[in-house]
PDB file of N, CA and C in Angstrom:
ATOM      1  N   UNK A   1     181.826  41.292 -26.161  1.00  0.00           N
ATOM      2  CA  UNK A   1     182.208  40.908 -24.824  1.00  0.00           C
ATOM      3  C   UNK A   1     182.028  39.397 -24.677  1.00  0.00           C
ATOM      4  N   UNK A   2     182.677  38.785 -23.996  1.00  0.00           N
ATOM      5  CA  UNK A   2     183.092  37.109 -23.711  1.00  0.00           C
ATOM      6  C   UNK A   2     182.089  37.236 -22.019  1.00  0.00           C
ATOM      7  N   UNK A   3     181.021  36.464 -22.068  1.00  0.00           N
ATOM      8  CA  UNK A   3     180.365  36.198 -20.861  1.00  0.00           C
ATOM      9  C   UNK A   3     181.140  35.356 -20.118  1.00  0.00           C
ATOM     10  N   UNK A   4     180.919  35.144 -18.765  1.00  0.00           N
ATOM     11  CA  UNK A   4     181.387  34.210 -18.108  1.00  0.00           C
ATOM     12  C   UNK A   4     181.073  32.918 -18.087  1.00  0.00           C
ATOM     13  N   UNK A   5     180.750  32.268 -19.066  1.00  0.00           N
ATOM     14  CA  UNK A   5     180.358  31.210 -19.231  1.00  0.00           C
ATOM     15  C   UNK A   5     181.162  30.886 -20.945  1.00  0.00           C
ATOM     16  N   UNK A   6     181.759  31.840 -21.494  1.00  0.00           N
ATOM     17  CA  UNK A   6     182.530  32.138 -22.602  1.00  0.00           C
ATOM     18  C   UNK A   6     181.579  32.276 -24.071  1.00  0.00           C
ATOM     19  N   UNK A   7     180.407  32.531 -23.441  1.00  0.00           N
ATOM     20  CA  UNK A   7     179.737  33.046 -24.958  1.00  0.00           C
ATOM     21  C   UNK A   7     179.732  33.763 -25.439  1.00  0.00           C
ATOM     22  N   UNK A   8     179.594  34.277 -26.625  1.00  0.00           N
ATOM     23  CA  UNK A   8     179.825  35.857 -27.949  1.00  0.00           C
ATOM     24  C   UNK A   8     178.557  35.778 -28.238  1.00  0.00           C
ATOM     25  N   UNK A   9     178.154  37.142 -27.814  1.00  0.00           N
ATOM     26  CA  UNK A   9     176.870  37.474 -29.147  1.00  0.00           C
ATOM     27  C   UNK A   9     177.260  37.975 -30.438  1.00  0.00           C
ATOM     28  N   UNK A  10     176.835  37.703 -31.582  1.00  0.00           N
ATOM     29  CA  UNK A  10     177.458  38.170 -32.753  1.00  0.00           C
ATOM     30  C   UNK A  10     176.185  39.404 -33.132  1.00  0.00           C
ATOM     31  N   UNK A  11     176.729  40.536 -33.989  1.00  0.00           N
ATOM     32  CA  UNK A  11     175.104  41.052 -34.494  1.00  0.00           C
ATOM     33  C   UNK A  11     174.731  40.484 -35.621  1.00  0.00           C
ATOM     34  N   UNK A  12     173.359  40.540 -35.446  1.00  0.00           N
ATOM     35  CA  UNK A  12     172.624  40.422 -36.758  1.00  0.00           C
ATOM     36  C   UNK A  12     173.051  40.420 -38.113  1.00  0.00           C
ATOM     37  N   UNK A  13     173.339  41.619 -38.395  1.00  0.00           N
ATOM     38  CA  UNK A  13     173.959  42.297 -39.487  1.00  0.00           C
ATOM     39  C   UNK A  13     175.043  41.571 -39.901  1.00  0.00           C
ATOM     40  N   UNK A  14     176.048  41.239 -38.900  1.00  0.00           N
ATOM     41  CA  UNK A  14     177.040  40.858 -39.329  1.00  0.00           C
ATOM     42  C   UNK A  14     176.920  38.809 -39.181  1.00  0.00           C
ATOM     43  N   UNK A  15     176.275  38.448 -38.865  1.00  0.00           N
ATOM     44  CA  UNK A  15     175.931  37.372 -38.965  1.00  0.00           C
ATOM     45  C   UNK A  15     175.135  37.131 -41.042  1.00  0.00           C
ATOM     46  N   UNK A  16     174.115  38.081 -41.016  1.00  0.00           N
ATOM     47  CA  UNK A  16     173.659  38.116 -42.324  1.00  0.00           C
ATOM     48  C   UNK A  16     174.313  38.430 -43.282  1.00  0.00           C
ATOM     49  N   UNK A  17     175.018  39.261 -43.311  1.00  0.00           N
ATOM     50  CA  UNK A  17     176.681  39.294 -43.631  1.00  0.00           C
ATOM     51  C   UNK A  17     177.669  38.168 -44.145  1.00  0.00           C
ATOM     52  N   UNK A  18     177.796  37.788 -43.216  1.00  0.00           N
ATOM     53  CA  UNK A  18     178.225  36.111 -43.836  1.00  0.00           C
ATOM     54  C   UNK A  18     177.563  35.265 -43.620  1.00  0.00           C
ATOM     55  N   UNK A  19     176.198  35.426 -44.588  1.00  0.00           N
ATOM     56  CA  UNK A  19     175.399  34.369 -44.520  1.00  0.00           C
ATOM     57  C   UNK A  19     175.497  33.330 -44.066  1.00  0.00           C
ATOM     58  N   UNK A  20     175.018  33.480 -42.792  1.00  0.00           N
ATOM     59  CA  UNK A  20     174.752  32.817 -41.618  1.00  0.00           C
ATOM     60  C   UNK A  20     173.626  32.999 -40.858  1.00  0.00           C
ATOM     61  N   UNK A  21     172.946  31.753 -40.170  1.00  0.00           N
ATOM     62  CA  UNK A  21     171.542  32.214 -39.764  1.00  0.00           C
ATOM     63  C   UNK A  21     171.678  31.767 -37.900  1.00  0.00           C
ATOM     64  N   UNK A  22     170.347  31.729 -37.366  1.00  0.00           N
ATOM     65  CA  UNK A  22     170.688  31.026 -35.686  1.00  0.00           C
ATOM     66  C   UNK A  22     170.641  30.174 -36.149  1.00  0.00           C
ATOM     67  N   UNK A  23     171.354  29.165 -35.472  1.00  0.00           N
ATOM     68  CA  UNK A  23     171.390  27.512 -35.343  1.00  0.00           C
ATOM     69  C   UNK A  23     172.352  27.052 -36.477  1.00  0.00           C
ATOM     70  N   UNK A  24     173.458  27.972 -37.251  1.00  0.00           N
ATOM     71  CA  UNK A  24     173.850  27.633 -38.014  1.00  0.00           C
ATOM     72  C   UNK A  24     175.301  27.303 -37.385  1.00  0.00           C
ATOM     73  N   UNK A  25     175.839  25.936 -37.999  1.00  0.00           N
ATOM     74  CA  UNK A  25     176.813  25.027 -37.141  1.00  0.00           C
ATOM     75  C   UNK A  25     178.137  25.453 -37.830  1.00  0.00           C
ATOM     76  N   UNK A  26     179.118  26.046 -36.608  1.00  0.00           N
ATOM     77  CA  UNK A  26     180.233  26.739 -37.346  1.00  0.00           C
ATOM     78  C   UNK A  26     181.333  26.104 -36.160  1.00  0.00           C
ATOM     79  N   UNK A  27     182.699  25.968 -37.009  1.00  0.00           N
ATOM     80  CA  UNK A  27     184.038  25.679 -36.409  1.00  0.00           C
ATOM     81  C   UNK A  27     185.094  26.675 -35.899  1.00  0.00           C
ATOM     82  N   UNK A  28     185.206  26.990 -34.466  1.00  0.00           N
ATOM     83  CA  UNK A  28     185.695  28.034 -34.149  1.00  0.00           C
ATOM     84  C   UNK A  28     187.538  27.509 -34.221  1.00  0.00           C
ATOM     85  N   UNK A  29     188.765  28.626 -34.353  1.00  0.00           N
ATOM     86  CA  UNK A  29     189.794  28.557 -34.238  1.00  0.00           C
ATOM     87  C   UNK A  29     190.720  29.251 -33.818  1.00  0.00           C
ATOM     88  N   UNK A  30     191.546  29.480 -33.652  1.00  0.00           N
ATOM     89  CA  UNK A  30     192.596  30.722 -33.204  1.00  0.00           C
ATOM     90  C   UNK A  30     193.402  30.598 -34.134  1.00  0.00           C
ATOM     91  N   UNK A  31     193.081  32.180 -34.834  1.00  0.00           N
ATOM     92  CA  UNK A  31     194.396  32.711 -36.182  1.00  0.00           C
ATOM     93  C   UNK A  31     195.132  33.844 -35.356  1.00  0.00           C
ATOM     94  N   UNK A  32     195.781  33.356 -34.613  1.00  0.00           N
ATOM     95  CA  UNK A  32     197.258  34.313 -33.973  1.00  0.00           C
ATOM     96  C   UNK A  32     196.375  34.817 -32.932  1.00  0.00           C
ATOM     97  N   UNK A  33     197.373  35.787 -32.146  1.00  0.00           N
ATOM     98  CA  UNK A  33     196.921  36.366 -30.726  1.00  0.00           C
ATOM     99  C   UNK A  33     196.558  37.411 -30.928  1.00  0.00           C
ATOM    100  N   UNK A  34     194.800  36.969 -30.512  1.00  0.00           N
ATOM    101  CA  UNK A  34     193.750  37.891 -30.079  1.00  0.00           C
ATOM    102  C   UNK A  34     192.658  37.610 -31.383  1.00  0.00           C
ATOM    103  N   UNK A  35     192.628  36.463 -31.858  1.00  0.00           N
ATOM    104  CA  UNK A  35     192.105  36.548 -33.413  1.00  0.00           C
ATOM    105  C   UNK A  35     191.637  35.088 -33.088  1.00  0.00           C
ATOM    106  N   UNK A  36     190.026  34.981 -33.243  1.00  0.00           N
ATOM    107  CA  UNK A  36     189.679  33.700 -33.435  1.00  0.00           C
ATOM    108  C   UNK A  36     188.102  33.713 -34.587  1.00  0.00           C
ATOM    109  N   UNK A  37     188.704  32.996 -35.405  1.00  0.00           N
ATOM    110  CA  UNK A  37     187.707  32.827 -36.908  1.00  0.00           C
ATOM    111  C   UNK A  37     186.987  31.511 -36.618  1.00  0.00           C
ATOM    112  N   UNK A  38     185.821  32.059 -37.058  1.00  0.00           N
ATOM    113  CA  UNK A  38     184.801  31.242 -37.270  1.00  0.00           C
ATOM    114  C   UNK A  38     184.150  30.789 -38.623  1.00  0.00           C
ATOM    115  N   UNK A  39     183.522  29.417 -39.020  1.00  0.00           N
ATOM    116  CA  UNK A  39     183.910  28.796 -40.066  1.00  0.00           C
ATOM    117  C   UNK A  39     182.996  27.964 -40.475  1.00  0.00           C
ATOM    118  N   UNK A  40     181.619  28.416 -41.110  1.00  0.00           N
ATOM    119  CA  UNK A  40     180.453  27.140 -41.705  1.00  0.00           C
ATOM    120  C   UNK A  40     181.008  25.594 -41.127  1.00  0.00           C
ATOM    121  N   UNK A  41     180.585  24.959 -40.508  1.00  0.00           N
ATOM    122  CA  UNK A  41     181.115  23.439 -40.150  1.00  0.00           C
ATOM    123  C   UNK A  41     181.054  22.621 -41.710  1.00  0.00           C
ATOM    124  N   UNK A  42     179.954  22.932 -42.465  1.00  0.00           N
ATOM    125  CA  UNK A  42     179.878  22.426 -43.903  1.00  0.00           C
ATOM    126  C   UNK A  42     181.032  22.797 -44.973  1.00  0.00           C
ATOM    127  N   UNK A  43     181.439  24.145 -44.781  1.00  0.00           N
ATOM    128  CA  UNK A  43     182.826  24.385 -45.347  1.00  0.00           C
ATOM    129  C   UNK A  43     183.593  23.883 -45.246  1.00  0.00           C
ATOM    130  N   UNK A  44     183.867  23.868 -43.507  1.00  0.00           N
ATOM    131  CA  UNK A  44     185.623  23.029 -43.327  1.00  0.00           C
ATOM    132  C   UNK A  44     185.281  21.674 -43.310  1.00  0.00           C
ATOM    133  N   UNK A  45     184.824  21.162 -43.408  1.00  0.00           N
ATOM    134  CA  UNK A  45     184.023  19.529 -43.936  1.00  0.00           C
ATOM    135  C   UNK A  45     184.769  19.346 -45.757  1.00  0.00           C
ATOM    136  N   UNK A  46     183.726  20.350 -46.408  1.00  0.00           N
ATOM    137  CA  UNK A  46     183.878  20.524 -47.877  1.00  0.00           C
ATOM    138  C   UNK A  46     185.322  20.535 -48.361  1.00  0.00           C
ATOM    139  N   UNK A  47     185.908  21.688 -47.387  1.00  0.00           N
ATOM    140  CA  UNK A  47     187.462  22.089 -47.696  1.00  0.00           C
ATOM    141  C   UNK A  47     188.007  21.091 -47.831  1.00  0.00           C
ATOM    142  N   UNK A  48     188.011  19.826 -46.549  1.00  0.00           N
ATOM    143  CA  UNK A  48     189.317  18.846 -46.441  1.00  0.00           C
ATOM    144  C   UNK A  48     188.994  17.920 -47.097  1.00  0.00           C
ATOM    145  N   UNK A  49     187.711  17.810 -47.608  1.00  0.00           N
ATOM    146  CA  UNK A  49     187.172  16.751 -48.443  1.00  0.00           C
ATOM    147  C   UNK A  49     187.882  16.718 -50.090  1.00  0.00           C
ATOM    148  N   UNK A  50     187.929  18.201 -50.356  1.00  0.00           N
ATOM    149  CA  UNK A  50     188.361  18.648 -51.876  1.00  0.00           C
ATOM    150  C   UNK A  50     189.915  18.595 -51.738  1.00  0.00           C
ATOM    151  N   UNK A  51     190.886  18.889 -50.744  1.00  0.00           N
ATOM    152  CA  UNK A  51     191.657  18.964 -50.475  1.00  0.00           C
ATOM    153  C   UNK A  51     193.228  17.451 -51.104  1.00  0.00           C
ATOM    154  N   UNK A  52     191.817  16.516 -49.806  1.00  0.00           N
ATOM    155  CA  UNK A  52     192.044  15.118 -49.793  1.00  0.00           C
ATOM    156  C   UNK A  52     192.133  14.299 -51.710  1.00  0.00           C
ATOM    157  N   UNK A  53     191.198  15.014 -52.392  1.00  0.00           N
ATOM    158  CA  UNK A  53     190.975  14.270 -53.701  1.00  0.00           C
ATOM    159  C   UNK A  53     191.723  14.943 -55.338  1.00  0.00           C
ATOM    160  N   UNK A  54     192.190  14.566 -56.643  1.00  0.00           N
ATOM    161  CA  UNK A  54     192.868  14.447 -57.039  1.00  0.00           C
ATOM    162  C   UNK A  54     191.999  14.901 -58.206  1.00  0.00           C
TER     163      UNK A  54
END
């Protein structure tokens, strides 16, 4: 459920799951309608970094 203030609780499980902990800094997005992925901030950092180089 989306609070009125627009926050998600995620569970546990599924947070540990994709190793992920509290306080861990992630990049939210919208993949099509009704679908929004979330994304290690260190990943999509890493990604465009490797991306960018040759």
């Amino acid at each position: 459920m989306v609070g009125d203030d627009g926050q998600v609780v995620l569970p546990l499980g599924l947070l540990a799951e994709a190793g992920l902990d509290a306080g861990s800094r992630l990049l939210a997005f919208s993949d099509g309608d009704g679908r929004i992925v979330l994304q290690r901030e260190a990943d999509a950092i890493e990604r465009l970094l490797g991306e960018g180089t040759l």
